[in-house]
PDB file of N, CA and C in Angstrom:
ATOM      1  N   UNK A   1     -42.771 -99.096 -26.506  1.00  0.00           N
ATOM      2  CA  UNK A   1     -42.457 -99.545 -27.837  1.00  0.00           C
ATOM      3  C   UNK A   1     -41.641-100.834 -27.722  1.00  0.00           C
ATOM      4  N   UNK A   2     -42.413-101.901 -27.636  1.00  0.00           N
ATOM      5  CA  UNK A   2     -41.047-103.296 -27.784  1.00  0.00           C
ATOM      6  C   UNK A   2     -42.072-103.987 -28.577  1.00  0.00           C
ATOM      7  N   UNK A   3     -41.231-104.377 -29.874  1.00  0.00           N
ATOM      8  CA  UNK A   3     -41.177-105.582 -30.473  1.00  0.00           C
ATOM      9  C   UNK A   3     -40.044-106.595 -30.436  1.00  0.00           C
ATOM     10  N   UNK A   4     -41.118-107.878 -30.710  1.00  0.00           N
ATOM     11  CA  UNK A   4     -40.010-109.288 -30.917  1.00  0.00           C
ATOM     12  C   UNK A   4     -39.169-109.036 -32.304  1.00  0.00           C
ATOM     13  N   UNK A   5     -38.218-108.960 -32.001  1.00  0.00           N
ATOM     14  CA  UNK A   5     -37.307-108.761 -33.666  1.00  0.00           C
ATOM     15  C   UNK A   5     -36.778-110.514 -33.525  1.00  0.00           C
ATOM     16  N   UNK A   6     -36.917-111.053 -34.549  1.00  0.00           N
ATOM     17  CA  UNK A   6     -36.501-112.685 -35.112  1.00  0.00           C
ATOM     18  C   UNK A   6     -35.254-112.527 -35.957  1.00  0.00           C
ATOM     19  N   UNK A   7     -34.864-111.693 -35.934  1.00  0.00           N
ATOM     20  CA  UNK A   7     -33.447-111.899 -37.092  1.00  0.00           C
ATOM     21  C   UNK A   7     -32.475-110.719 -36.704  1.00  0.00           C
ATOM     22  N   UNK A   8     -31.460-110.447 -37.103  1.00  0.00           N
ATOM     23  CA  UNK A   8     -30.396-109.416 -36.966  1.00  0.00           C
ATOM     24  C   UNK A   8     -30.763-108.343 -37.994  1.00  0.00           C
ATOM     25  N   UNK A   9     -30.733-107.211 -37.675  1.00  0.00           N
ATOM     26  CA  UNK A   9     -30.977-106.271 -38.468  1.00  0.00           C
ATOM     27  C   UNK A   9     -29.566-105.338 -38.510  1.00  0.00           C
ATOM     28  N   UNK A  10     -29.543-104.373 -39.533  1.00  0.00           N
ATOM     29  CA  UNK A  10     -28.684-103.539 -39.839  1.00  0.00           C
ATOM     30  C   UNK A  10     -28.641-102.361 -39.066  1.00  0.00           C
ATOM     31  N   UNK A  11     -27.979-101.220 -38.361  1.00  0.00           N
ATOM     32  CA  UNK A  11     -27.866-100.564 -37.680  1.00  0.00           C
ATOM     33  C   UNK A  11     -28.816 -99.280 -37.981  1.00  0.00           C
ATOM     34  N   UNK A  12     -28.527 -99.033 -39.547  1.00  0.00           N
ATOM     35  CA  UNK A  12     -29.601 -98.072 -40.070  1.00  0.00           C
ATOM     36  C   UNK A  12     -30.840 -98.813 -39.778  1.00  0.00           C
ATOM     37  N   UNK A  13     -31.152 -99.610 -39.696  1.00  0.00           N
ATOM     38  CA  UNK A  13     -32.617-100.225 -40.283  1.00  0.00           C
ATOM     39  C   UNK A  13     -33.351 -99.775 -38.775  1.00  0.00           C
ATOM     40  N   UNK A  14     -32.529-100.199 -37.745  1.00  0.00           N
ATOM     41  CA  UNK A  14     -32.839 -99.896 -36.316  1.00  0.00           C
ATOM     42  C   UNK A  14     -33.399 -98.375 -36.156  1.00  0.00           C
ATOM     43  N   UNK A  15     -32.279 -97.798 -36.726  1.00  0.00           N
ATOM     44  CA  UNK A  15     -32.461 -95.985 -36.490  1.00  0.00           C
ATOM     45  C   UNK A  15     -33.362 -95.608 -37.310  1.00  0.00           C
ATOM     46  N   UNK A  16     -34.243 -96.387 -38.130  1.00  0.00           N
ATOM     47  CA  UNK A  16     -35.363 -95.440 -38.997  1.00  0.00           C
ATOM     48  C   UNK A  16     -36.243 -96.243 -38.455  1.00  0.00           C
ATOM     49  N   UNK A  17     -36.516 -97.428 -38.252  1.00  0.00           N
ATOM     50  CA  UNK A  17     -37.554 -97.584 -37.574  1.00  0.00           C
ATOM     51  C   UNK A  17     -37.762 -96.829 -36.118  1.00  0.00           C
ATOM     52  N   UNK A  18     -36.696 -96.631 -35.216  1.00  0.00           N
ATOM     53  CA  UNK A  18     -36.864 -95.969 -33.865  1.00  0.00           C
ATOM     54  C   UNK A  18     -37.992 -94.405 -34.417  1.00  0.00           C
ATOM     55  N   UNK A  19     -37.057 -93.502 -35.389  1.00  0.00           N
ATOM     56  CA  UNK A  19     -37.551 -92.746 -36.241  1.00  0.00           C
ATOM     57  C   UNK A  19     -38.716 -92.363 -36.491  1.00  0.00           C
ATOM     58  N   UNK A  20     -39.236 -93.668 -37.477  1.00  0.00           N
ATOM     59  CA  UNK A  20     -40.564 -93.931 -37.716  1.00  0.00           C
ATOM     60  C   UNK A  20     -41.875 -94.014 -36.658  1.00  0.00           C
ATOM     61  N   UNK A  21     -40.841 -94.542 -35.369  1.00  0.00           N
ATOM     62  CA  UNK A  21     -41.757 -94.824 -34.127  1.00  0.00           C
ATOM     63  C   UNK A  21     -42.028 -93.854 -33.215  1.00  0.00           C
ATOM     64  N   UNK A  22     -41.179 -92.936 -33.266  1.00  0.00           N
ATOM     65  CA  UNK A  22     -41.079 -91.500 -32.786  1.00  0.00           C
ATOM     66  C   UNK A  22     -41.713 -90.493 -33.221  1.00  0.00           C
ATOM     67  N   UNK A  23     -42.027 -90.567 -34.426  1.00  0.00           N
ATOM     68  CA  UNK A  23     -42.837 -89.769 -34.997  1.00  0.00           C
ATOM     69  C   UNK A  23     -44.495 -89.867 -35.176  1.00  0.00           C
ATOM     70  N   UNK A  24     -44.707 -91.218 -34.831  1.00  0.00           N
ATOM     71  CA  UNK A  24     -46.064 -91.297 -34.497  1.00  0.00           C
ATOM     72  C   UNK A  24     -46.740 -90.423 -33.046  1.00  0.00           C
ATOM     73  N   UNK A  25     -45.284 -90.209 -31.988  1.00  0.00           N
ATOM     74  CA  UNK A  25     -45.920 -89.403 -30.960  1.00  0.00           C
ATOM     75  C   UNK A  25     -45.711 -88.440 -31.136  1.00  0.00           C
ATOM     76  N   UNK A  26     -44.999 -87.941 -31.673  1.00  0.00           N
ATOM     77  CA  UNK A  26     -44.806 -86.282 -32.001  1.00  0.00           C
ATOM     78  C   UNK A  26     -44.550 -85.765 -33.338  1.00  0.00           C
ATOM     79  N   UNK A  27     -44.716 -84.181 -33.505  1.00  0.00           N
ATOM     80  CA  UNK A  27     -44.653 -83.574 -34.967  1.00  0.00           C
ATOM     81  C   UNK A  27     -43.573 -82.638 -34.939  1.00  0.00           C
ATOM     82  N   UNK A  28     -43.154 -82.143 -33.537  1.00  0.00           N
ATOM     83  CA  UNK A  28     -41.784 -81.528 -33.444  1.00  0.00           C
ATOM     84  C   UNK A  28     -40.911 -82.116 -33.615  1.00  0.00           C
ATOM     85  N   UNK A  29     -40.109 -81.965 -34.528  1.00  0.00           N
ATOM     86  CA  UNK A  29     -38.486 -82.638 -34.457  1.00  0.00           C
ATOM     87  C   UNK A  29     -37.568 -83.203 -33.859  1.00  0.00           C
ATOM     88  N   UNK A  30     -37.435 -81.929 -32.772  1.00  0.00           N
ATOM     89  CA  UNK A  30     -36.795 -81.770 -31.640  1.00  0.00           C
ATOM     90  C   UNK A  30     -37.019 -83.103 -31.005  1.00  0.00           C
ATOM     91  N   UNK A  31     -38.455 -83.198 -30.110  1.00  0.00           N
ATOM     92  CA  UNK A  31     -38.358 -84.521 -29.721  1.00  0.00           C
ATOM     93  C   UNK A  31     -38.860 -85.757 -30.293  1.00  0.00           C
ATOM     94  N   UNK A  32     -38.857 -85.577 -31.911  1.00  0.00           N
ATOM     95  CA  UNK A  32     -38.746 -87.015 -32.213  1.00  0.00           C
ATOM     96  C   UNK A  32     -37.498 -87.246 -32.490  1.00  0.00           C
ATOM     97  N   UNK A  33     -36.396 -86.557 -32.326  1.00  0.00           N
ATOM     98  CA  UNK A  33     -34.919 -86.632 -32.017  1.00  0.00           C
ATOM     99  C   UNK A  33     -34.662 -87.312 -30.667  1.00  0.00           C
ATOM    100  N   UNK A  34     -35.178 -86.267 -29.608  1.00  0.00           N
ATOM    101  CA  UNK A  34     -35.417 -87.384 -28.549  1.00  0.00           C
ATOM    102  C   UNK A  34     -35.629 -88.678 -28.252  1.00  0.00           C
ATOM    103  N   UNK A  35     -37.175 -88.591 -28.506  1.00  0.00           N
ATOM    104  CA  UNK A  35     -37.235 -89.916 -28.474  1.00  0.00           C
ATOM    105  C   UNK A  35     -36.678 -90.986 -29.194  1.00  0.00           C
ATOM    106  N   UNK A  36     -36.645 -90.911 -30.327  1.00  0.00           N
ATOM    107  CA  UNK A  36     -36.010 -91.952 -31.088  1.00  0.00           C
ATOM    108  C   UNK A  36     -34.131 -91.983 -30.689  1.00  0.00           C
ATOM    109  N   UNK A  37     -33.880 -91.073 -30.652  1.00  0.00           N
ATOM    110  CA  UNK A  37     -32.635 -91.959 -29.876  1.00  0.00           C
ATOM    111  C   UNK A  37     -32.979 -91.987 -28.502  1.00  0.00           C
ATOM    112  N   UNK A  38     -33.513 -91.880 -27.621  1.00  0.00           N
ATOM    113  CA  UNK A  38     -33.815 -92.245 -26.044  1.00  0.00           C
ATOM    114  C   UNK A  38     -33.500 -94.237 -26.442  1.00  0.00           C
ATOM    115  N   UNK A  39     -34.820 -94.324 -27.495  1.00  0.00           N
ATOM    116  CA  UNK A  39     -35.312 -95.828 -27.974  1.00  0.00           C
ATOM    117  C   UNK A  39     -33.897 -96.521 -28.432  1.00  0.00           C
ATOM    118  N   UNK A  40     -33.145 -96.276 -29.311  1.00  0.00           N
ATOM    119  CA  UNK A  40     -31.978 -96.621 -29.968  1.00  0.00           C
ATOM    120  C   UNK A  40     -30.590 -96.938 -28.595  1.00  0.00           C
ATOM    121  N   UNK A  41     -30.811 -95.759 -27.900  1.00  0.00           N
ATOM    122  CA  UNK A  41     -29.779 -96.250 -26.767  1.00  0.00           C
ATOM    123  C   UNK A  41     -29.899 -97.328 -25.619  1.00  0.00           C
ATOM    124  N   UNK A  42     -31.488 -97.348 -25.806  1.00  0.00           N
ATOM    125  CA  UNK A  42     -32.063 -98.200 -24.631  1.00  0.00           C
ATOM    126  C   UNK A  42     -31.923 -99.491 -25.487  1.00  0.00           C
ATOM    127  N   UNK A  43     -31.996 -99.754 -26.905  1.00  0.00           N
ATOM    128  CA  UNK A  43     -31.777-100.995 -27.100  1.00  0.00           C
ATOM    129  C   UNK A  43     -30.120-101.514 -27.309  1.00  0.00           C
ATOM    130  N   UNK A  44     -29.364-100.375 -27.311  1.00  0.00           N
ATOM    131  CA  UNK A  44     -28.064-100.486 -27.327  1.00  0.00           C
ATOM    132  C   UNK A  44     -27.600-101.366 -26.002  1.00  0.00           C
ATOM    133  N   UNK A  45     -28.021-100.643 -25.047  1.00  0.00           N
ATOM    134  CA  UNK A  45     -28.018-100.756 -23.640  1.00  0.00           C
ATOM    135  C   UNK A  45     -28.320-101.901 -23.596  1.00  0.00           C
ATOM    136  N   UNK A  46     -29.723-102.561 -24.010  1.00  0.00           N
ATOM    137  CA  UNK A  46     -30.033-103.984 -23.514  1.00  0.00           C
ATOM    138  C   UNK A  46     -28.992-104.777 -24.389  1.00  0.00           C
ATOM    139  N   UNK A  47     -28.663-104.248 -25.508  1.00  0.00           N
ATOM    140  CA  UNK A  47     -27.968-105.685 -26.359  1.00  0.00           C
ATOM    141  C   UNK A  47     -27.171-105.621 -25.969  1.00  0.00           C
ATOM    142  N   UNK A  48     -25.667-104.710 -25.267  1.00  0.00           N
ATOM    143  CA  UNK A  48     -24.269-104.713 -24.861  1.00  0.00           C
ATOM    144  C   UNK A  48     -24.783-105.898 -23.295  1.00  0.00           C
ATOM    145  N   UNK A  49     -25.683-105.003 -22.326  1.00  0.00           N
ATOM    146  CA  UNK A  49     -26.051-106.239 -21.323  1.00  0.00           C
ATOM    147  C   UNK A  49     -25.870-107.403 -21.654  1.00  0.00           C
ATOM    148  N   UNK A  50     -26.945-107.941 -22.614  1.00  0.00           N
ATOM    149  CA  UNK A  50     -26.808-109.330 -23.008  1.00  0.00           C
ATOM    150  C   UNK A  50     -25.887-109.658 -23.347  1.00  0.00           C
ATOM    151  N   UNK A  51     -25.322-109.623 -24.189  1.00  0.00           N
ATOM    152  CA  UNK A  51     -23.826-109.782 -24.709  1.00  0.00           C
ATOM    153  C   UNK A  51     -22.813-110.046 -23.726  1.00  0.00           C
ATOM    154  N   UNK A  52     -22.917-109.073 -22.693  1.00  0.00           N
ATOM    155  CA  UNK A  52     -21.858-108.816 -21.897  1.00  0.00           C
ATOM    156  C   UNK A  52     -22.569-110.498 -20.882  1.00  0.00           C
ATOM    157  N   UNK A  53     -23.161-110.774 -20.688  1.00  0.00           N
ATOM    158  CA  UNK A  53     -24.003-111.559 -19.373  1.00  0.00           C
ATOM    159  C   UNK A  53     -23.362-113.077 -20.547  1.00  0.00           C
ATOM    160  N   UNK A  54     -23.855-112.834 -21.695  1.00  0.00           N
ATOM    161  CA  UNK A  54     -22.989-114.164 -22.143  1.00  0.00           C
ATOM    162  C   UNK A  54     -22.232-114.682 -22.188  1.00  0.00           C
ATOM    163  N   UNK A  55     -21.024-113.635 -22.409  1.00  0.00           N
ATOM    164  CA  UNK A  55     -19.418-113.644 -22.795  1.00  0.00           C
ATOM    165  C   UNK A  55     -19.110-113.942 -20.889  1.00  0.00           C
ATOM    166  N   UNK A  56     -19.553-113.643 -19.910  1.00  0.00           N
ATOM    167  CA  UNK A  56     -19.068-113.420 -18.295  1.00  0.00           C
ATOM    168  C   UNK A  56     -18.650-115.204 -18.122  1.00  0.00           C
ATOM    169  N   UNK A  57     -17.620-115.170 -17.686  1.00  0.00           N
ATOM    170  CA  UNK A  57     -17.030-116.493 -17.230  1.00  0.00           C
ATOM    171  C   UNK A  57     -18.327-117.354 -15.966  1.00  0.00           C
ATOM    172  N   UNK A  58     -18.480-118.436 -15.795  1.00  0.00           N
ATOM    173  CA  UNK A  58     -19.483-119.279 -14.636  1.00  0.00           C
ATOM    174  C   UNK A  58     -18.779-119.118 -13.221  1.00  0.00           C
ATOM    175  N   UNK A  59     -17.601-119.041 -13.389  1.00  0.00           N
ATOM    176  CA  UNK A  59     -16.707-118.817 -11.880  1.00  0.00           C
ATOM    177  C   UNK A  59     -16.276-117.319 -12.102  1.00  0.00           C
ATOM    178  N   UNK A  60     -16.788-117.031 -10.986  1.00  0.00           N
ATOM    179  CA  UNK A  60     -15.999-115.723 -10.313  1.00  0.00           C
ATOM    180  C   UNK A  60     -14.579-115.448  -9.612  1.00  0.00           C
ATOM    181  N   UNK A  61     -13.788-114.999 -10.601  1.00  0.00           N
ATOM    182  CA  UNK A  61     -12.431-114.727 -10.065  1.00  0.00           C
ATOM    183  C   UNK A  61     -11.863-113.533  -8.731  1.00  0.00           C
ATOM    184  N   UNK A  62     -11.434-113.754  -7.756  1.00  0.00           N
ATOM    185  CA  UNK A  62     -11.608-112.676  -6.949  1.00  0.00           C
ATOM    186  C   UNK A  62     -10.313-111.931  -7.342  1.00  0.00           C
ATOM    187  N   UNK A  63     -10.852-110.413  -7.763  1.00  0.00           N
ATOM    188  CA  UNK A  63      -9.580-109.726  -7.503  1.00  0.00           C
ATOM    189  C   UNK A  63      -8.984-108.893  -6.800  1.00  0.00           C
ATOM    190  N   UNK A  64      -7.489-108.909  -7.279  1.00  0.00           N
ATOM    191  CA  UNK A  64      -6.460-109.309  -6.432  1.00  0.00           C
ATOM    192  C   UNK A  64      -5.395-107.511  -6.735  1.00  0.00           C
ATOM    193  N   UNK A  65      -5.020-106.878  -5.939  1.00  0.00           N
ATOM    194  CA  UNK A  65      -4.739-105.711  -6.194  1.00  0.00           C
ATOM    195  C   UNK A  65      -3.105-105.900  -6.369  1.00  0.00           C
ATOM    196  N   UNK A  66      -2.488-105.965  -7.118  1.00  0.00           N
ATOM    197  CA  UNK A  66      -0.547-106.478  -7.548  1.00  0.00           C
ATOM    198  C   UNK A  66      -0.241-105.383  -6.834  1.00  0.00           C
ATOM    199  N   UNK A  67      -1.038-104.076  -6.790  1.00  0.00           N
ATOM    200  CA  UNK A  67      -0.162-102.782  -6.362  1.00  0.00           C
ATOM    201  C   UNK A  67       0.022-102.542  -4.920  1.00  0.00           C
ATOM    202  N   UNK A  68      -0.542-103.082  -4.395  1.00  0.00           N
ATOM    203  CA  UNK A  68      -0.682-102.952  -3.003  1.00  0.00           C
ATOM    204  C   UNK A  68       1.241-102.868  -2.023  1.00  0.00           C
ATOM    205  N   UNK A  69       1.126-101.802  -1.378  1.00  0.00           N
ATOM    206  CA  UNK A  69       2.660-102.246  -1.160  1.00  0.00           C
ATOM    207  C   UNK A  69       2.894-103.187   0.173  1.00  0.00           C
ATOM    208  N   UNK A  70       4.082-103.986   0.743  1.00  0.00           N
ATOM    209  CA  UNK A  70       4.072-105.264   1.353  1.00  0.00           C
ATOM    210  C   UNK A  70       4.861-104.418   2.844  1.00  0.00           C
TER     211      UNK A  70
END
């Protein structure tokens, strides 16, 4: 299930379409519960990635442990 989404959508709008998309493979509940959030976390997952890969500084800071005793 991947579509190109072109604009920002609303959080509900996400969860009824996942929903909607879930229910085309199945008629049990149960796992169109499944699946549709399986779908919802996996795009959670990719958007925090991205996000996170943007916001990451170009230089790598090495760190440095203060606690270490001398």
């Amino acid at each position: 299930m991947r579509t190109q989404v072109n604009r920002t959508a609303q959080f509900g709008e996400l969860v009824a379409a996942a929903y909607d998309g879930a229910a085309c493979y199945s008629r049990d509940p149960r796992e169109v519960l499944r699946l549709a959030t399986g779908a919802v976390m996996s795009m959670l997952r990719h958007t925090r990635r991205t996000a996170f890969c943007q916001l990451r500084p170009t230089t790598r800071i090495r760190a440095t442990n203060s606690c270490q005793s001398t």
